[in-house]
C-alpha atoms as a PDB file:
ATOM      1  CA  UNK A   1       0.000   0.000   0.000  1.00  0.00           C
ATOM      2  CA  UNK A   2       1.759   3.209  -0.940  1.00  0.00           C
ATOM      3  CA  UNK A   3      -0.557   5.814  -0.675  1.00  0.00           C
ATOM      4  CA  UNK A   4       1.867   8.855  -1.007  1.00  0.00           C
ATOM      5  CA  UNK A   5       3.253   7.507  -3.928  1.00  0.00           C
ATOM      6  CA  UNK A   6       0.283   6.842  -5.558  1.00  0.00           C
ATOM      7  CA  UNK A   7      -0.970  10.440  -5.053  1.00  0.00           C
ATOM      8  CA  UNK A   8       1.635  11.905  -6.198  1.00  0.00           C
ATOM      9  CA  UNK A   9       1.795   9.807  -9.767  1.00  0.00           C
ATOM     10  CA  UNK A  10      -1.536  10.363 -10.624  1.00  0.00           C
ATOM     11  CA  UNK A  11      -1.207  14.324  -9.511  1.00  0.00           C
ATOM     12  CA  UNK A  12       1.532  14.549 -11.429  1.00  0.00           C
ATOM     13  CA  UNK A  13      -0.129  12.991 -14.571  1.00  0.00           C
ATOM     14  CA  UNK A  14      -2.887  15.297 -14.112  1.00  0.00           C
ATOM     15  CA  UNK A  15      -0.910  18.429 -13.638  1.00  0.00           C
ATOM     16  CA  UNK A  16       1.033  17.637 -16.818  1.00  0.00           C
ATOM     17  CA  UNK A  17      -2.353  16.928 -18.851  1.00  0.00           C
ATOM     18  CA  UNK A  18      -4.094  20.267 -17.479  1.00  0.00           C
ATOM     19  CA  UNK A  19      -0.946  22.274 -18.291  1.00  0.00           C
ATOM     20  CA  UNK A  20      -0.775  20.682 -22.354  1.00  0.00           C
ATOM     21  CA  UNK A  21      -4.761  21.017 -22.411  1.00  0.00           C
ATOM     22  CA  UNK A  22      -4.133  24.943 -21.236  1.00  0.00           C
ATOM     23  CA  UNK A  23      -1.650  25.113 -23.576  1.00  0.00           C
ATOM     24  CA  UNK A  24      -3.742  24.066 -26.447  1.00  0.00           C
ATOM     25  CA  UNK A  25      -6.601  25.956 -25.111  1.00  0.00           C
ATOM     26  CA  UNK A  26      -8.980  23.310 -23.749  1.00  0.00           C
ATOM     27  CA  UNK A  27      -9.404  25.068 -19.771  1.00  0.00           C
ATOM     28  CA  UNK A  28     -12.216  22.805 -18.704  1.00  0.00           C
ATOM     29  CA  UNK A  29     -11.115  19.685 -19.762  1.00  0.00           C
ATOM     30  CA  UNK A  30      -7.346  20.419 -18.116  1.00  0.00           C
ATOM     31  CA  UNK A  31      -9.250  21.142 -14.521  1.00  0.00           C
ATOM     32  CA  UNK A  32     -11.651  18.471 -14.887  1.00  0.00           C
ATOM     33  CA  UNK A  33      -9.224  15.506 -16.580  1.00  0.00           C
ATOM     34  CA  UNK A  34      -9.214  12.556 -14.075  1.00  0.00           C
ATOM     35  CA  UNK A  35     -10.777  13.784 -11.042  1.00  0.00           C
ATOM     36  CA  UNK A  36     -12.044  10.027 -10.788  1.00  0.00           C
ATOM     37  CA  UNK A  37      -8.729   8.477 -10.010  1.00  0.00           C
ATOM     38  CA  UNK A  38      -9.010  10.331  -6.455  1.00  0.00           C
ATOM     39  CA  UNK A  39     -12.492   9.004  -5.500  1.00  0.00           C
ATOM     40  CA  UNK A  40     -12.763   6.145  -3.175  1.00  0.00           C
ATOM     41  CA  UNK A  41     -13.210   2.905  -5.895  1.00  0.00           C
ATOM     42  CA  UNK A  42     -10.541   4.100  -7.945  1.00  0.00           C
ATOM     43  CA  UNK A  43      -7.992   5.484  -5.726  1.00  0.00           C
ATOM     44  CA  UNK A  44      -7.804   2.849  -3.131  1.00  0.00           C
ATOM     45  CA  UNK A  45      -7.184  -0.052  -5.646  1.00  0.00           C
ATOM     46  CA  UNK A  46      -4.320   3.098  -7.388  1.00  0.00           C
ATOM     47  CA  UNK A  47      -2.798   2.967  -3.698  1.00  0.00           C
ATOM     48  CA  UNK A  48      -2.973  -1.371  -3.346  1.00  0.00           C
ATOM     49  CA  UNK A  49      -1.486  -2.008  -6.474  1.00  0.00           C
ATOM     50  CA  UNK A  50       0.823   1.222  -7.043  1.00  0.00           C
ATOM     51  CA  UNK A  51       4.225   0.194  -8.373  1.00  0.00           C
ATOM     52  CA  UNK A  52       5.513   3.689 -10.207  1.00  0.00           C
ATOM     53  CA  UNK A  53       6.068   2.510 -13.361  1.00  0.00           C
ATOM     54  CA  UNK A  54       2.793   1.218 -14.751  1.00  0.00           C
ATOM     55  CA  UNK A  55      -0.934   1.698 -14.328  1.00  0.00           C
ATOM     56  CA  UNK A  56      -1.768  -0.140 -11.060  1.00  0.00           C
ATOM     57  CA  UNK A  57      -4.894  -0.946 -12.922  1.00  0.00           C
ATOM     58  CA  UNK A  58      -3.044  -3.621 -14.753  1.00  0.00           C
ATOM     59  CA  UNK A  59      -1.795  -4.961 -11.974  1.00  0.00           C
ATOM     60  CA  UNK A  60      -5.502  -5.260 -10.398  1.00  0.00           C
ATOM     61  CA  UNK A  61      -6.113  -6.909 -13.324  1.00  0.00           C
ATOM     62  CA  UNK A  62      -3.464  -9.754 -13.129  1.00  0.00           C
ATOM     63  CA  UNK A  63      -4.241 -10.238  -9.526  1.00  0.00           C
ATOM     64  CA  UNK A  64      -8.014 -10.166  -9.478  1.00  0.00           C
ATOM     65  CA  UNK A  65      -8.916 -11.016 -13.256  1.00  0.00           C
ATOM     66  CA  UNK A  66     -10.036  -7.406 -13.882  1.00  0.00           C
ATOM     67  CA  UNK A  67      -9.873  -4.173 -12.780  1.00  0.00           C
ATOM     68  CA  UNK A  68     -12.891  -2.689 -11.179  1.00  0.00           C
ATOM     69  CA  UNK A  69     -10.970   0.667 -10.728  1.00  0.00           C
ATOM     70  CA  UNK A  70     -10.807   1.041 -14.993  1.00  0.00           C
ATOM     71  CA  UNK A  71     -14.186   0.130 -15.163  1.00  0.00           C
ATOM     72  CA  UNK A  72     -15.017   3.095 -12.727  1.00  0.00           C
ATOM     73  CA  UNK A  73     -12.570   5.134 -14.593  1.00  0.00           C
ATOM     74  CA  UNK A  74     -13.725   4.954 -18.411  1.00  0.00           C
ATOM     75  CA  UNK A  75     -17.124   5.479 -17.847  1.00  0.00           C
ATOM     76  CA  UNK A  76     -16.549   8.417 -16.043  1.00  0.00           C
ATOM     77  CA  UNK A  77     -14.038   9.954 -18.394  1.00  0.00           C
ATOM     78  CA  UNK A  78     -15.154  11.265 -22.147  1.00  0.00           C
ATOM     79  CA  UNK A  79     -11.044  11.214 -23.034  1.00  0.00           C
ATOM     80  CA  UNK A  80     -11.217   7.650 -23.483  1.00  0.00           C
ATOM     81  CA  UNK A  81     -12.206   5.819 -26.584  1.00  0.00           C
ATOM     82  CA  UNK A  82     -13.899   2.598 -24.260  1.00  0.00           C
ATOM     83  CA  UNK A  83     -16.615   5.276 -22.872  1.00  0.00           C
ATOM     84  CA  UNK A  84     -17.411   5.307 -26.310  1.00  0.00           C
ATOM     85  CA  UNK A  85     -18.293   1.716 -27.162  1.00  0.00           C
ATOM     86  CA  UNK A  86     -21.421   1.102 -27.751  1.00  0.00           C
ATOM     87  CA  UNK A  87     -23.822  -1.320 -29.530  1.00  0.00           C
ATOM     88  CA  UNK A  88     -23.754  -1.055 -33.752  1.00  0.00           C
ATOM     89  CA  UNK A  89     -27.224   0.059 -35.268  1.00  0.00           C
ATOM     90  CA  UNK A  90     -26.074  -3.332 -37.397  1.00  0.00           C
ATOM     91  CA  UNK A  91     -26.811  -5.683 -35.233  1.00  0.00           C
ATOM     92  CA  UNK A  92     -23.890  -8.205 -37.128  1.00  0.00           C
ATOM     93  CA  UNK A  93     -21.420  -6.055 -36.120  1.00  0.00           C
ATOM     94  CA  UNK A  94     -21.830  -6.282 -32.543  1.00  0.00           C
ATOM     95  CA  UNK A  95     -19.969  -3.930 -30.328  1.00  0.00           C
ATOM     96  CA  UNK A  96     -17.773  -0.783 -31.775  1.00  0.00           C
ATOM     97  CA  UNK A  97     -16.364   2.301 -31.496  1.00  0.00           C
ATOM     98  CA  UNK A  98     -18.373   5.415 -31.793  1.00  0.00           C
ATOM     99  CA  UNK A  99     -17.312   8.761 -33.403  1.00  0.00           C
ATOM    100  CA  UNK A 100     -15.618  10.605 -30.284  1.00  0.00           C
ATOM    101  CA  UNK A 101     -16.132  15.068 -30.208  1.00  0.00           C
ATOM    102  CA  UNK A 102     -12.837  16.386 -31.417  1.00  0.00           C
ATOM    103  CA  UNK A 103     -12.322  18.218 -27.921  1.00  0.00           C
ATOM    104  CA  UNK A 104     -11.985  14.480 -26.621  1.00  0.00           C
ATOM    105  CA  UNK A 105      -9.650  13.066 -28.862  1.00  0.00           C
ATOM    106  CA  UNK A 106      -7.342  15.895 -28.391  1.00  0.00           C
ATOM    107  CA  UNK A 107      -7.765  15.121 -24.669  1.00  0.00           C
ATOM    108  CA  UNK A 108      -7.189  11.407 -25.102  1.00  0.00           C
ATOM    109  CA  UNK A 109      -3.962  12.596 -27.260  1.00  0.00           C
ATOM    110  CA  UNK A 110      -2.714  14.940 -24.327  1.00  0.00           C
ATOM    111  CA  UNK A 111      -2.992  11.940 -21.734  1.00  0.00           C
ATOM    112  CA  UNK A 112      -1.132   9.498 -23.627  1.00  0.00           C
ATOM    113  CA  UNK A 113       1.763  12.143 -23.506  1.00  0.00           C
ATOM    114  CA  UNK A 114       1.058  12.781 -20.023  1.00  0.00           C
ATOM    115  CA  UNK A 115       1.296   9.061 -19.378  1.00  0.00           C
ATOM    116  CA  UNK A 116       4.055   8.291 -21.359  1.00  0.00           C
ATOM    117  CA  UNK A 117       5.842  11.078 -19.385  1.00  0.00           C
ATOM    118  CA  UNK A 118       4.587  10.032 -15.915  1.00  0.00           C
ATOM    119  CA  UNK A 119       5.587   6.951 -16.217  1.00  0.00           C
ATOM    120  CA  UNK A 120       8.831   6.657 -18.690  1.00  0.00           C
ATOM    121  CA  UNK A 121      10.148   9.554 -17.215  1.00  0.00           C
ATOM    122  CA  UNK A 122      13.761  10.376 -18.214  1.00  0.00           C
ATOM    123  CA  UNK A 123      13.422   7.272 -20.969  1.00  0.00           C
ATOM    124  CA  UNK A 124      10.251   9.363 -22.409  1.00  0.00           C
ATOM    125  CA  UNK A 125      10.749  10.286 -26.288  1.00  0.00           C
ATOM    126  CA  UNK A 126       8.202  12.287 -28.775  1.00  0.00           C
ATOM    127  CA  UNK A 127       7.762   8.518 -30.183  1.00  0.00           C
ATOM    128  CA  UNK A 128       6.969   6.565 -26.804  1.00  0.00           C
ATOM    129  CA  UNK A 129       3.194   8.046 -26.976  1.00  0.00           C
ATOM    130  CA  UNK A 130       2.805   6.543 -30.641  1.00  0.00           C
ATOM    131  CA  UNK A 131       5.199   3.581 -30.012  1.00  0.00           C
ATOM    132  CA  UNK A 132       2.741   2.522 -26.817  1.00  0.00           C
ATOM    133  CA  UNK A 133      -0.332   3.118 -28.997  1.00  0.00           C
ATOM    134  CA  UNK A 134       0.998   0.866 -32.027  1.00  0.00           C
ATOM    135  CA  UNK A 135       1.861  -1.898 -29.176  1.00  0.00           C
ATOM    136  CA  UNK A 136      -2.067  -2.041 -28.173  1.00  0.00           C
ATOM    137  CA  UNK A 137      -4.919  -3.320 -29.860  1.00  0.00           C
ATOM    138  CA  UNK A 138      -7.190  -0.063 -29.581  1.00  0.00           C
ATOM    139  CA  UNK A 139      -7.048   0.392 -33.107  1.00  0.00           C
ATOM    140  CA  UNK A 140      -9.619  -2.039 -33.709  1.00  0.00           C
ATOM    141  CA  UNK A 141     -11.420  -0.165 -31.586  1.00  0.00           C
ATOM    142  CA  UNK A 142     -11.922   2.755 -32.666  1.00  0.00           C
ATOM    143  CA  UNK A 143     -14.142   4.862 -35.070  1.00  0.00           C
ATOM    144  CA  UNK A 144     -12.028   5.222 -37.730  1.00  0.00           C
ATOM    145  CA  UNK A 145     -12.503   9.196 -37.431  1.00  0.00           C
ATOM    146  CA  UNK A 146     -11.121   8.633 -34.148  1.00  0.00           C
ATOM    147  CA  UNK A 147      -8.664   6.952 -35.257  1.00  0.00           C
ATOM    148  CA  UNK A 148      -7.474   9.056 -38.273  1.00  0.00           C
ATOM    149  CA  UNK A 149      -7.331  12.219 -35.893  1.00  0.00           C
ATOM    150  CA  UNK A 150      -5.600  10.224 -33.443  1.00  0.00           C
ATOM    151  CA  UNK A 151      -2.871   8.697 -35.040  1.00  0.00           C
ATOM    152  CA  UNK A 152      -2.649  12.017 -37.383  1.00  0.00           C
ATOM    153  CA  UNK A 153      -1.584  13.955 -34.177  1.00  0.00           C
ATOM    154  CA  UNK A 154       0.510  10.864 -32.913  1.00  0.00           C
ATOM    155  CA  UNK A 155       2.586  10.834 -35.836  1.00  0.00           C
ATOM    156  CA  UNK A 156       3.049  14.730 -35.766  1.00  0.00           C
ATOM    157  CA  UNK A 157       4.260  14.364 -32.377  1.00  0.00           C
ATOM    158  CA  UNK A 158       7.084  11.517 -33.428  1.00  0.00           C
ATOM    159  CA  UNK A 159       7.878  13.823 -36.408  1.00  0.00           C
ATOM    160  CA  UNK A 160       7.933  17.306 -35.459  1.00  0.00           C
ATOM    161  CA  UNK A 161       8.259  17.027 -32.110  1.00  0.00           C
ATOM    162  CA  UNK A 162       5.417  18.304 -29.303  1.00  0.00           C
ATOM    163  CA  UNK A 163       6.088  22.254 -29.829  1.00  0.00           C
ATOM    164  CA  UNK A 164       5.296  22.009 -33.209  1.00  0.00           C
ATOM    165  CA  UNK A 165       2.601  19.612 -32.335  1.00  0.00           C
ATOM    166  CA  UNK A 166       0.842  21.566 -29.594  1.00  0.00           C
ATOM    167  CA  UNK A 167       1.032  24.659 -32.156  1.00  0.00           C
ATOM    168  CA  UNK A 168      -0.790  22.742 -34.591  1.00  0.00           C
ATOM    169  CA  UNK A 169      -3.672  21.618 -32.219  1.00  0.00           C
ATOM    170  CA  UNK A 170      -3.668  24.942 -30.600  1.00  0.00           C
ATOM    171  CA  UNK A 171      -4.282  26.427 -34.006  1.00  0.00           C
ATOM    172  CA  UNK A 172      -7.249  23.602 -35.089  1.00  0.00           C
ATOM    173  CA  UNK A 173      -8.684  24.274 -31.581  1.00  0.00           C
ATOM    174  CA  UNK A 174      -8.796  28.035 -31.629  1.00  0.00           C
ATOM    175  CA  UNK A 175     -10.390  27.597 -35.651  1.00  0.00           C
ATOM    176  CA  UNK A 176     -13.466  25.073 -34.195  1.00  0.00           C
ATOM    177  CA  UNK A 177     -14.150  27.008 -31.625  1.00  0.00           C
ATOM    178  CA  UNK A 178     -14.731  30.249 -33.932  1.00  0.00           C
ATOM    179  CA  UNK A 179     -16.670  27.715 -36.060  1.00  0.00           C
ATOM    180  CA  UNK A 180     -18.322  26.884 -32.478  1.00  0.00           C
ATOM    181  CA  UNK A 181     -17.359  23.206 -33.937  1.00  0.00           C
ATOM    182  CA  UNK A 182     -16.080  22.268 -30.466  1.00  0.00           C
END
């Protein structure tokens, strides 16, 4: 159990996401992002299976064959695509992604940098964000508008590094918002 250490990773991770999300000119989403991981269901498992280097939600998982603390989490949080799942209107294709708001895939985008940071630390890289998202299996996931923006803004990142990047979303952001698109 290591509460203080637990605290202090996930109020890191959030300080970093609200600081990119100000950046880029998203103000409620950067005070709002995560406030979940400190209630009760979510940060008492984050404290039990903190370890500093990875999600203690995985390590739930392993130990109790899921992780009630993720399942609190996503459905709380708009950033991430699994809040999005939902039953197909064709009934064949059973369970899929739906088309996320833009403001939330730029959130999801800022967290998986955030992340990456948190836990990578010194190791941490422009490419570890799209490097740990080609390593998953969300892809499948994922509407592919979702996905196009995502990996669009993932692969900017790798490229051009996250100035550039964070110019660039700044820019789209500032655009939909005159187009009151977002």
């Amino acid at each position: 159990m290591n509460i203080w250490g637990h605290f202090r990773t996930i109020t890191q991770h959030k300080l970093l996401v609200m600081k990119a999300c100000f950046y880029v000119g998203l103000y409620k989403q950067g005070l709002l992002h995560d406030l979940s991981k400190y209630s009760p269901s979510e940060f008492g498992v984050g404290c039990r299976y903190f370890q500093g280097t990875r999600s203690p939600n995985n390590a739930q998982r392993e130990a109790e064959g899921c992780s009630t603390a993720w399942l609190h989490h996503k459905g709380r949080n708009k950033h991430h695509y699994e809040y999005w799942m939902d039953y197909s209107t064709r009934p064949e294709d059973g369970i899929c992604g739906m088309k996320m708001p833009d403001r939330y895939i730029y959130e999801m985008f800022l967290d998986r940098i955030a992340a990456s940071k948190t836990y990578q630390k010194d190791k941490y890289t422009d490419c570890s964000p799209l490097e740990y998202y080609e390593k998953g299996n969300s892809e499948q996931f994922l509407h592919p508008y979702t996905k196009k923006v995502l990996e669009k803004l993932l692969h900017m990142l790798a490229e051009k590094g996250e100035k550039r990047t964070f110019v660039y979303l700044k820019r789209v952001i500032r655009q939909k918002k005159k187009e009151h698109r977002l």
